[in-house]
PDB file of N, CA and C in Angstrom:
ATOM      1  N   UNK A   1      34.052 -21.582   9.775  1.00  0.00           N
ATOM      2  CA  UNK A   1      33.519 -20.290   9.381  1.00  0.00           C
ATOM      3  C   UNK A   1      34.363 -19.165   9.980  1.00  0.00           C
ATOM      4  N   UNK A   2      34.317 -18.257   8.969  1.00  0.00           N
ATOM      5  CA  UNK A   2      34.816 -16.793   9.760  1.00  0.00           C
ATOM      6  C   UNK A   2      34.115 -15.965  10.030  1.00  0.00           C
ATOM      7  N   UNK A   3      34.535 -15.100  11.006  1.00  0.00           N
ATOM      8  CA  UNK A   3      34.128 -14.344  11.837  1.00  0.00           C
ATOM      9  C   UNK A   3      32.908 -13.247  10.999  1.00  0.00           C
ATOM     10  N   UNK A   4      33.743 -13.117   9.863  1.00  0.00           N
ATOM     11  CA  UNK A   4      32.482 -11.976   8.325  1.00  0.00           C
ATOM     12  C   UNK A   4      31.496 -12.790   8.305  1.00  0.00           C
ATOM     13  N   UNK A   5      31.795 -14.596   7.779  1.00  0.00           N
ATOM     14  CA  UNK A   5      30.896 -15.362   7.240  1.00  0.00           C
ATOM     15  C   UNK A   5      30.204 -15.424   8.446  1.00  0.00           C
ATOM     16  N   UNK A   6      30.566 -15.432   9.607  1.00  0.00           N
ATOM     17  CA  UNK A   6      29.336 -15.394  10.838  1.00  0.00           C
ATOM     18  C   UNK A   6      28.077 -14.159  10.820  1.00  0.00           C
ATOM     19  N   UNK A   7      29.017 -13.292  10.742  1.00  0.00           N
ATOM     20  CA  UNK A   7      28.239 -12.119  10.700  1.00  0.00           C
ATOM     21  C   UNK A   7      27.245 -11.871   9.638  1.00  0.00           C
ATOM     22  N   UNK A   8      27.475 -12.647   8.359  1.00  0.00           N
ATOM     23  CA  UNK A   8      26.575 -12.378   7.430  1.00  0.00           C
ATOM     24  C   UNK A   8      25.113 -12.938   7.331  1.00  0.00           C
ATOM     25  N   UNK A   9      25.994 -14.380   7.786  1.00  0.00           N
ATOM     26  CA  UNK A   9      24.972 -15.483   8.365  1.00  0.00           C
ATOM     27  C   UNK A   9      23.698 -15.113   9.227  1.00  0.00           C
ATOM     28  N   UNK A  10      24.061 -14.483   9.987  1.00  0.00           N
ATOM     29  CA  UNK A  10      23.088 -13.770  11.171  1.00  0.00           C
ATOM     30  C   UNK A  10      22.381 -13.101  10.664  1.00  0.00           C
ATOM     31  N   UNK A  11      23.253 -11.868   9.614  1.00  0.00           N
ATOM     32  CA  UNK A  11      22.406 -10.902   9.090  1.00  0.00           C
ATOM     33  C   UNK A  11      21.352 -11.086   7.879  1.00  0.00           C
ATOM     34  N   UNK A  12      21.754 -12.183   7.561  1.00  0.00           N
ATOM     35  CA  UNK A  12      21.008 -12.910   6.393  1.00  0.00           C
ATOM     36  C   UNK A  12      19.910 -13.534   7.009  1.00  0.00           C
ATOM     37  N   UNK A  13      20.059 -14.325   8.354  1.00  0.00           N
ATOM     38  CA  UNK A  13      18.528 -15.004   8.944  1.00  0.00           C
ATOM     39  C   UNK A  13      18.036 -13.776   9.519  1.00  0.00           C
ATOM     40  N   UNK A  14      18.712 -13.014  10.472  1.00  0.00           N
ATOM     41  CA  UNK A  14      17.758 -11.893  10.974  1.00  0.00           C
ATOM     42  C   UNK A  14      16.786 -11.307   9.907  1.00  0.00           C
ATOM     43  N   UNK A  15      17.426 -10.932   8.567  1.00  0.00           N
ATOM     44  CA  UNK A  15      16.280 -10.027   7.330  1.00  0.00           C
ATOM     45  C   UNK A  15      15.356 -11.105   6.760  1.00  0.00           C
ATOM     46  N   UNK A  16      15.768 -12.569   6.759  1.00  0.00           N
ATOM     47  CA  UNK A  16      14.783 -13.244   6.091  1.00  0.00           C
ATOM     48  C   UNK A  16      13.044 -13.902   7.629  1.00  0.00           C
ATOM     49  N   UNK A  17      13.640 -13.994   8.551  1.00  0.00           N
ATOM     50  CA  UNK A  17      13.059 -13.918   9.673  1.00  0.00           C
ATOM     51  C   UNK A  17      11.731 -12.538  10.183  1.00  0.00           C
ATOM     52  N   UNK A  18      12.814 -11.375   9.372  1.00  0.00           N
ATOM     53  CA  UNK A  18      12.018 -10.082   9.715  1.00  0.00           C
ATOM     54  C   UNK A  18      11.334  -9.751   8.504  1.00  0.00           C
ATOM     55  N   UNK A  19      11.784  -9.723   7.205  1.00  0.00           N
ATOM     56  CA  UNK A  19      10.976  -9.585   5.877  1.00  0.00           C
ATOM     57  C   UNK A  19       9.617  -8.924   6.136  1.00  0.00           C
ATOM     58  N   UNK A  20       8.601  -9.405   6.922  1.00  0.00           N
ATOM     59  CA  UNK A  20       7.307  -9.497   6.691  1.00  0.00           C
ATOM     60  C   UNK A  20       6.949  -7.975   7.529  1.00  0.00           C
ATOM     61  N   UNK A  21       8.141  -7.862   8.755  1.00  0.00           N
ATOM     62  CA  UNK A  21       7.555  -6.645   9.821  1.00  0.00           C
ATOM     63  C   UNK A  21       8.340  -5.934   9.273  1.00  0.00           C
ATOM     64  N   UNK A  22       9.223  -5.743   8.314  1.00  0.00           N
ATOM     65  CA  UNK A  22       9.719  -4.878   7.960  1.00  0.00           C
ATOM     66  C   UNK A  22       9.078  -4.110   6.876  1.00  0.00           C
ATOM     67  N   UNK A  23       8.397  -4.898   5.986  1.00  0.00           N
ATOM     68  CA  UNK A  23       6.949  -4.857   5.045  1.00  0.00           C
ATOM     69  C   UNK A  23       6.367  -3.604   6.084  1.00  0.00           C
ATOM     70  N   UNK A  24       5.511  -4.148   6.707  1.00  0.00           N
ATOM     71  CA  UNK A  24       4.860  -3.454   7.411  1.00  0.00           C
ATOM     72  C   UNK A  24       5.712  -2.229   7.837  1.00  0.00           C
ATOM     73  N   UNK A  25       6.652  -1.514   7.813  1.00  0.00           N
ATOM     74  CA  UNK A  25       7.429  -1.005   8.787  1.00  0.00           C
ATOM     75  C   UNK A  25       7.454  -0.762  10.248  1.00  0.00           C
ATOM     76  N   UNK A  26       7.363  -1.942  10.923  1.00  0.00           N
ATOM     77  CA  UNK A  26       7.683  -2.019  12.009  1.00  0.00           C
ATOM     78  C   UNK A  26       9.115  -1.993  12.365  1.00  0.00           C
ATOM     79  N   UNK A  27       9.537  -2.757  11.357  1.00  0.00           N
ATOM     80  CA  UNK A  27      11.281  -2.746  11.430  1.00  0.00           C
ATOM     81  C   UNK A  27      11.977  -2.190  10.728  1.00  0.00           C
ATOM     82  N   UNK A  28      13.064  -1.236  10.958  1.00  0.00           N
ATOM     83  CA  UNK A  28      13.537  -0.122  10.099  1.00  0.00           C
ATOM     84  C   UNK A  28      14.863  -0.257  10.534  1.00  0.00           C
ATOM     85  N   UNK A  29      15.674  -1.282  10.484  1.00  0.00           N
ATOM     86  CA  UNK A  29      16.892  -1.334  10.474  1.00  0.00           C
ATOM     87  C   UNK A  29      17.464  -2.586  11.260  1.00  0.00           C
ATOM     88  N   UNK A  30      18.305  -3.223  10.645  1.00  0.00           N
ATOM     89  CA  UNK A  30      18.820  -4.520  11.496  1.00  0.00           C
ATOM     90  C   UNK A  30      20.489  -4.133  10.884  1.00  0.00           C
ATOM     91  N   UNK A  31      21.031  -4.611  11.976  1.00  0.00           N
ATOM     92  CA  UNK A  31      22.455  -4.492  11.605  1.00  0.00           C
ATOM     93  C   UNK A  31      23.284  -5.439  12.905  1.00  0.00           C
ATOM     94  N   UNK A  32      24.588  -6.216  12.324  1.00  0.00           N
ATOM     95  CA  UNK A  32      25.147  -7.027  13.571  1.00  0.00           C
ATOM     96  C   UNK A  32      25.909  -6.359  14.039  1.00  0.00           C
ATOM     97  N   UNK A  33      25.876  -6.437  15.346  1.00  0.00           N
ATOM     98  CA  UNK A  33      27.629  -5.385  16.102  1.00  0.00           C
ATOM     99  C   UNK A  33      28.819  -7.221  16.390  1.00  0.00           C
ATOM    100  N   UNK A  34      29.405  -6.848  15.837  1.00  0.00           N
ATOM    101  CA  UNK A  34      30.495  -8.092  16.012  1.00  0.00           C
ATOM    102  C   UNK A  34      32.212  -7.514  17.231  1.00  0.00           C
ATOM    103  N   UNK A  35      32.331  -8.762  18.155  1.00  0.00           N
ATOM    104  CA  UNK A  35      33.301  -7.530  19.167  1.00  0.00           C
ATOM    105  C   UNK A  35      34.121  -9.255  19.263  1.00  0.00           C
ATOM    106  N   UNK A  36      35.224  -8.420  19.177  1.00  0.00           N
ATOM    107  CA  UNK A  36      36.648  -9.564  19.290  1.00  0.00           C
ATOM    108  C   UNK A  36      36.928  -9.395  20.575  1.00  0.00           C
ATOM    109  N   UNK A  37      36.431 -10.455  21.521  1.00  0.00           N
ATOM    110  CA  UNK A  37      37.028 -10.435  23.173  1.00  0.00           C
ATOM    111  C   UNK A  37      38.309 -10.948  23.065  1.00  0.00           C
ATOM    112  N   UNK A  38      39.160 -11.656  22.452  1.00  0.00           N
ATOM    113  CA  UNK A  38      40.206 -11.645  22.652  1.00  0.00           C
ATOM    114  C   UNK A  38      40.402 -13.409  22.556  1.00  0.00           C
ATOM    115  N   UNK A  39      41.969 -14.103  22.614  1.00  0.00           N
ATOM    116  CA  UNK A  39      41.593 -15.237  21.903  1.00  0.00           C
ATOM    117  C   UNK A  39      41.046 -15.646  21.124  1.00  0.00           C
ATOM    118  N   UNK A  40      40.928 -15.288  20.844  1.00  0.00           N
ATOM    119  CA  UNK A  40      39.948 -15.478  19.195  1.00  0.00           C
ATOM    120  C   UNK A  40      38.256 -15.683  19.324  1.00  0.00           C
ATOM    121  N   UNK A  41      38.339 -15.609  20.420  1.00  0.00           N
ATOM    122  CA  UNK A  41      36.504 -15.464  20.679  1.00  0.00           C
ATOM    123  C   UNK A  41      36.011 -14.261  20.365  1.00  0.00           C
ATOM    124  N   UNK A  42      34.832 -14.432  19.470  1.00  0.00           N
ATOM    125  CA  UNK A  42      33.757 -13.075  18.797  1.00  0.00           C
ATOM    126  C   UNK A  42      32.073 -13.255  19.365  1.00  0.00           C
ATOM    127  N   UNK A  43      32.142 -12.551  19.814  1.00  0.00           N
ATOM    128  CA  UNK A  43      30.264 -12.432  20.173  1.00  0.00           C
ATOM    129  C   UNK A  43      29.621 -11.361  19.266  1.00  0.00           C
ATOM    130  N   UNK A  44      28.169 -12.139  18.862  1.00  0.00           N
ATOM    131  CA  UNK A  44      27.508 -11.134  18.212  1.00  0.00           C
ATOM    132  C   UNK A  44      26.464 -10.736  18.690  1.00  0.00           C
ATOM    133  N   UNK A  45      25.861  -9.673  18.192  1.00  0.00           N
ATOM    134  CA  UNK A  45      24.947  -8.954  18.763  1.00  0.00           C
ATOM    135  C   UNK A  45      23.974  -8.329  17.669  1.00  0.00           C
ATOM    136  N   UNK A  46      22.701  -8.784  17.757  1.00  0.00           N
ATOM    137  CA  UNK A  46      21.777  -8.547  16.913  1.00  0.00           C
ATOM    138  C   UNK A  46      21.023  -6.942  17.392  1.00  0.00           C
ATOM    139  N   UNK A  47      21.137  -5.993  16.490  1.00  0.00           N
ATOM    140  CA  UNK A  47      20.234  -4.522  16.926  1.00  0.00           C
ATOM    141  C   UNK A  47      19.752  -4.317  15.616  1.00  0.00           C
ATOM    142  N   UNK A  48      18.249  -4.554  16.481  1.00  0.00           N
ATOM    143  CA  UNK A  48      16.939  -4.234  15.639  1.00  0.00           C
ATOM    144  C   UNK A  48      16.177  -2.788  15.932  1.00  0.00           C
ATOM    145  N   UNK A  49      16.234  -2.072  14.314  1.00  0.00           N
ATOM    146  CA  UNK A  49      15.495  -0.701  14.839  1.00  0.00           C
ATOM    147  C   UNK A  49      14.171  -1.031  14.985  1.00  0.00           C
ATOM    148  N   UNK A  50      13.492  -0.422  15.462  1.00  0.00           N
ATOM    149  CA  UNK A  50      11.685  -0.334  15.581  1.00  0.00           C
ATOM    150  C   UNK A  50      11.037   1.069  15.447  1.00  0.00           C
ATOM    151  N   UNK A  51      10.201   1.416  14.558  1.00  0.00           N
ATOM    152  CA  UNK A  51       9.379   2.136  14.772  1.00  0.00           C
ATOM    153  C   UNK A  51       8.031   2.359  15.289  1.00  0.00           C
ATOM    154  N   UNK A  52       7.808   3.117  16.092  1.00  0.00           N
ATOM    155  CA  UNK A  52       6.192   3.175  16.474  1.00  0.00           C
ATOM    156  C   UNK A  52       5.600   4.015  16.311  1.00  0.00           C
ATOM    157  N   UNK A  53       4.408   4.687  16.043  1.00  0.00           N
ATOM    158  CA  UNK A  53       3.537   5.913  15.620  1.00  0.00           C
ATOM    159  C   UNK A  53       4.009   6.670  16.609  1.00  0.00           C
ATOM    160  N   UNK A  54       4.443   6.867  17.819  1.00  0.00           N
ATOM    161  CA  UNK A  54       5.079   8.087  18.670  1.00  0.00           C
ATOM    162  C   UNK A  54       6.274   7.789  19.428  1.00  0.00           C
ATOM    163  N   UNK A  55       7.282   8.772  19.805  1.00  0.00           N
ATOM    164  CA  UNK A  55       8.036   8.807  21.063  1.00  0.00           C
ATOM    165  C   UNK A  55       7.784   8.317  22.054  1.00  0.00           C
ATOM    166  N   UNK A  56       8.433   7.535  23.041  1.00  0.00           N
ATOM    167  CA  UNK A  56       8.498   7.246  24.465  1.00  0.00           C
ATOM    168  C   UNK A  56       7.953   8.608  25.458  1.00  0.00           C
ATOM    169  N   UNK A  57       8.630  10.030  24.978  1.00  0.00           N
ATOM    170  CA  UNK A  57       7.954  11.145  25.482  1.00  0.00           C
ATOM    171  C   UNK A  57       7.176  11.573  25.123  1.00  0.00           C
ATOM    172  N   UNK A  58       6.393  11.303  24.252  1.00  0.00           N
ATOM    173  CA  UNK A  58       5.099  11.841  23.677  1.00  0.00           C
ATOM    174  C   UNK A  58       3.816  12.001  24.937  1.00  0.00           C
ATOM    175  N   UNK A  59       3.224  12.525  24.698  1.00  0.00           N
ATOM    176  CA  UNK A  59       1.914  12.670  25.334  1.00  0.00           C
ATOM    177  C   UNK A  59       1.043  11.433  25.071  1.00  0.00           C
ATOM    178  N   UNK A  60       0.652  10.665  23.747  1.00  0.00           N
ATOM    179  CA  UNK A  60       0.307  10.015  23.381  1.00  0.00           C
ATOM    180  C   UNK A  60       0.595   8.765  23.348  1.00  0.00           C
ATOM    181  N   UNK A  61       2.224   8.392  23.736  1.00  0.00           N
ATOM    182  CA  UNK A  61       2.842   6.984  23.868  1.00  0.00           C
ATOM    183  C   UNK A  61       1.899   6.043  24.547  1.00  0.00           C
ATOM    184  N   UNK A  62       2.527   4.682  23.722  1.00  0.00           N
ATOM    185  CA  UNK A  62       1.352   3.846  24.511  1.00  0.00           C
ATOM    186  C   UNK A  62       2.382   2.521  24.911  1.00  0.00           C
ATOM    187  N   UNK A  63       2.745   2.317  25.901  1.00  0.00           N
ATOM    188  CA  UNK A  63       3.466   1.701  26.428  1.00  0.00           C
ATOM    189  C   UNK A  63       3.099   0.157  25.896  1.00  0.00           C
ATOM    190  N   UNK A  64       1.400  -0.528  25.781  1.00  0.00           N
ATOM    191  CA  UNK A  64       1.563  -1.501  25.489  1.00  0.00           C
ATOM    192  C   UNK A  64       1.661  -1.832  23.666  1.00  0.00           C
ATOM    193  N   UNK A  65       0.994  -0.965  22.995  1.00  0.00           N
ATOM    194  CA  UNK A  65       1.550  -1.012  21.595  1.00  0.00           C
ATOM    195  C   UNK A  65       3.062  -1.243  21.589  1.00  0.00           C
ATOM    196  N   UNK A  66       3.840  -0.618  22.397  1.00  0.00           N
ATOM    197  CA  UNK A  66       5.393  -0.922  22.330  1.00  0.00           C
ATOM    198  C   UNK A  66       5.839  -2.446  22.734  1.00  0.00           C
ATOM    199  N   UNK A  67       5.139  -2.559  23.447  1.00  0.00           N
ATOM    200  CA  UNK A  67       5.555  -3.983  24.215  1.00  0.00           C
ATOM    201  C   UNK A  67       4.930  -5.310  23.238  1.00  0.00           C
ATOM    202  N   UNK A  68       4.265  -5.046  22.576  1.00  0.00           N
ATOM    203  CA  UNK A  68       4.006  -6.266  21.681  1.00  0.00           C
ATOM    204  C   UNK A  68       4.150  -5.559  20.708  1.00  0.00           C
ATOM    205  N   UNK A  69       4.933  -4.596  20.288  1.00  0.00           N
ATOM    206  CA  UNK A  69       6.220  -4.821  18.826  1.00  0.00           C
ATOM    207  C   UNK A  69       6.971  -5.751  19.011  1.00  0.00           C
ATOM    208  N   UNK A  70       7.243  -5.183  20.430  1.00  0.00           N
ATOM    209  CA  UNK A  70       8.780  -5.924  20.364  1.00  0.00           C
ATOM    210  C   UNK A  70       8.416  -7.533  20.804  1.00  0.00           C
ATOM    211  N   UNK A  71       7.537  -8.167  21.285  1.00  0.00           N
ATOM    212  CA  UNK A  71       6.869  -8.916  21.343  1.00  0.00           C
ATOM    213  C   UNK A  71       7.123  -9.779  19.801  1.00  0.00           C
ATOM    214  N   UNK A  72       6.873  -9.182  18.805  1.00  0.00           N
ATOM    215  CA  UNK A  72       6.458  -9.571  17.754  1.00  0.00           C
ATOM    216  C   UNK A  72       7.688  -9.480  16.962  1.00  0.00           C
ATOM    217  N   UNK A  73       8.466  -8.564  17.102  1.00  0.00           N
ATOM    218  CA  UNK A  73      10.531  -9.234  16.648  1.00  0.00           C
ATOM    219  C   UNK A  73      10.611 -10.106  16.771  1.00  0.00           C
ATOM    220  N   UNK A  74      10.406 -10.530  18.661  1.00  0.00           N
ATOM    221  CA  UNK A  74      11.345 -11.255  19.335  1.00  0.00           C
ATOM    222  C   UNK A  74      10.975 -12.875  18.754  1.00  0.00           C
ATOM    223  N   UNK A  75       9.230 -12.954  18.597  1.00  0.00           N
ATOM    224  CA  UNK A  75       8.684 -14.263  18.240  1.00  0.00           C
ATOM    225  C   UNK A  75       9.325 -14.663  16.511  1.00  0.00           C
ATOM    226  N   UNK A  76       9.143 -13.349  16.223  1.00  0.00           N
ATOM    227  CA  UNK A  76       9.502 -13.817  14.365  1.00  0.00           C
ATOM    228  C   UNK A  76      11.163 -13.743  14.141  1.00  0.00           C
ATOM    229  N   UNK A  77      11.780 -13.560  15.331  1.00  0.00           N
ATOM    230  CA  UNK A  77      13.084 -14.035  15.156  1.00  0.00           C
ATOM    231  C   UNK A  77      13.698 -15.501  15.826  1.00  0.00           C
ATOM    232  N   UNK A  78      12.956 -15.909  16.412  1.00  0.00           N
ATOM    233  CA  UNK A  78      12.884 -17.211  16.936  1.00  0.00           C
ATOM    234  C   UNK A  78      14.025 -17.120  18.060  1.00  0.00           C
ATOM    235  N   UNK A  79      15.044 -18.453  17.580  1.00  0.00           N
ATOM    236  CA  UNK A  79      16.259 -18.688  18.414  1.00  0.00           C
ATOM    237  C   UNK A  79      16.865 -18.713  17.689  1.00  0.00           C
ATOM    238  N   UNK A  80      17.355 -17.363  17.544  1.00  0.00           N
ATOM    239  CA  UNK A  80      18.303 -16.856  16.582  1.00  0.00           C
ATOM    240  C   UNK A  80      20.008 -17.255  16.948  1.00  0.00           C
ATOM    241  N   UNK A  81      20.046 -17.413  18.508  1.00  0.00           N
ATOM    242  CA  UNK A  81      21.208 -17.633  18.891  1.00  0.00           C
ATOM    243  C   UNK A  81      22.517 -16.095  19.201  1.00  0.00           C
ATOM    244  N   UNK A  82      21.783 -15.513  19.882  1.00  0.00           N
ATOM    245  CA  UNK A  82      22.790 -14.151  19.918  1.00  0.00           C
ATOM    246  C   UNK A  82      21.738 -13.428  20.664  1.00  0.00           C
ATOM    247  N   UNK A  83      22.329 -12.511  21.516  1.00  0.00           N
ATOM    248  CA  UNK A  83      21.793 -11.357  22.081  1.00  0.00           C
ATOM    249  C   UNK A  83      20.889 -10.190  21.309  1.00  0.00           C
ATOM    250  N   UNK A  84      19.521  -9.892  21.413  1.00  0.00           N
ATOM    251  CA  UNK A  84      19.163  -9.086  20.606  1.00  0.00           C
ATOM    252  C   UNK A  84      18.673  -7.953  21.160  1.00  0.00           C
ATOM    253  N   UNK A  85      19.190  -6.648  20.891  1.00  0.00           N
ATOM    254  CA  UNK A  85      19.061  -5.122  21.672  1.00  0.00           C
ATOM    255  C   UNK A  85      17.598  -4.715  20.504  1.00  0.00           C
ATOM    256  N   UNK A  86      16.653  -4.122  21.284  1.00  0.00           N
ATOM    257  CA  UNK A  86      15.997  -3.405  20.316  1.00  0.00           C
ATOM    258  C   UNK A  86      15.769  -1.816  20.480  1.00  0.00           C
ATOM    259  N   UNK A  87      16.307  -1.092  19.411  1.00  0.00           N
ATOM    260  CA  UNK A  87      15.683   0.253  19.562  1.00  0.00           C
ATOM    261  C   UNK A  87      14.877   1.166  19.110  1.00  0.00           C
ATOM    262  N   UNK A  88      14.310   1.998  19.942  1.00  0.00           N
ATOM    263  CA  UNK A  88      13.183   2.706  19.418  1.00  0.00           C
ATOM    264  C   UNK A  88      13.534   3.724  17.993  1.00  0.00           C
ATOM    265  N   UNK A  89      13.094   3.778  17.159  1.00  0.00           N
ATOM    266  CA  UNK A  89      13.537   4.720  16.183  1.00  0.00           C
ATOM    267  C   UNK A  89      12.635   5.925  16.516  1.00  0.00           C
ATOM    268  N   UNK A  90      12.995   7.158  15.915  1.00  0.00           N
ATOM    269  CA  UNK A  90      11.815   8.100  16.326  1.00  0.00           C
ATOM    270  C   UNK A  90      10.929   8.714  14.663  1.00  0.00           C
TER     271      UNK A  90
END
């Protein structure tokens, strides 16, 4: 496989994995970051957007609604095999 066909691969199980929270919009963006360390070794990196009804600075944030979103990526992405960053969307 190449390094694209890796990347697609990923990006293809990450959206079929997420489908359902993305329905819901919990998830509002997946995309792979792919980085050539050199020798021909590539690591990938899975970044998942998330939305939640408020900001981290909000008055209203609720720290554990946040924590079982991401809770709930992390389970419906299984062992995906790659590092996965998640960020807050606003």
């Amino acid at each position: 496989m190449t390094p694209t066909t890796d990347v697609q691969g990923l990006q293809g199980k990450a959206e079929a994995r997420l489908a359902s929270l993305r329905e819901e919009k919990l998830v509002t963006r997946i995309a792979v970051l792919s980085t050539l360390l050199g020798q021909g070794k590539v690591t990938e990196r899975l970044m998942i957007g998330m939305s939640v009804e408020t900001h981290k600075t909000s008055p209203d944030f609720d720290q554990q609604k946040c924590s079982q979103a991401k809770s709930r990526i992390m389970q419906a992405l299984g062992d995906i095999d790659c590092d996965v960053f998640i960020e807050m969307d606003r």
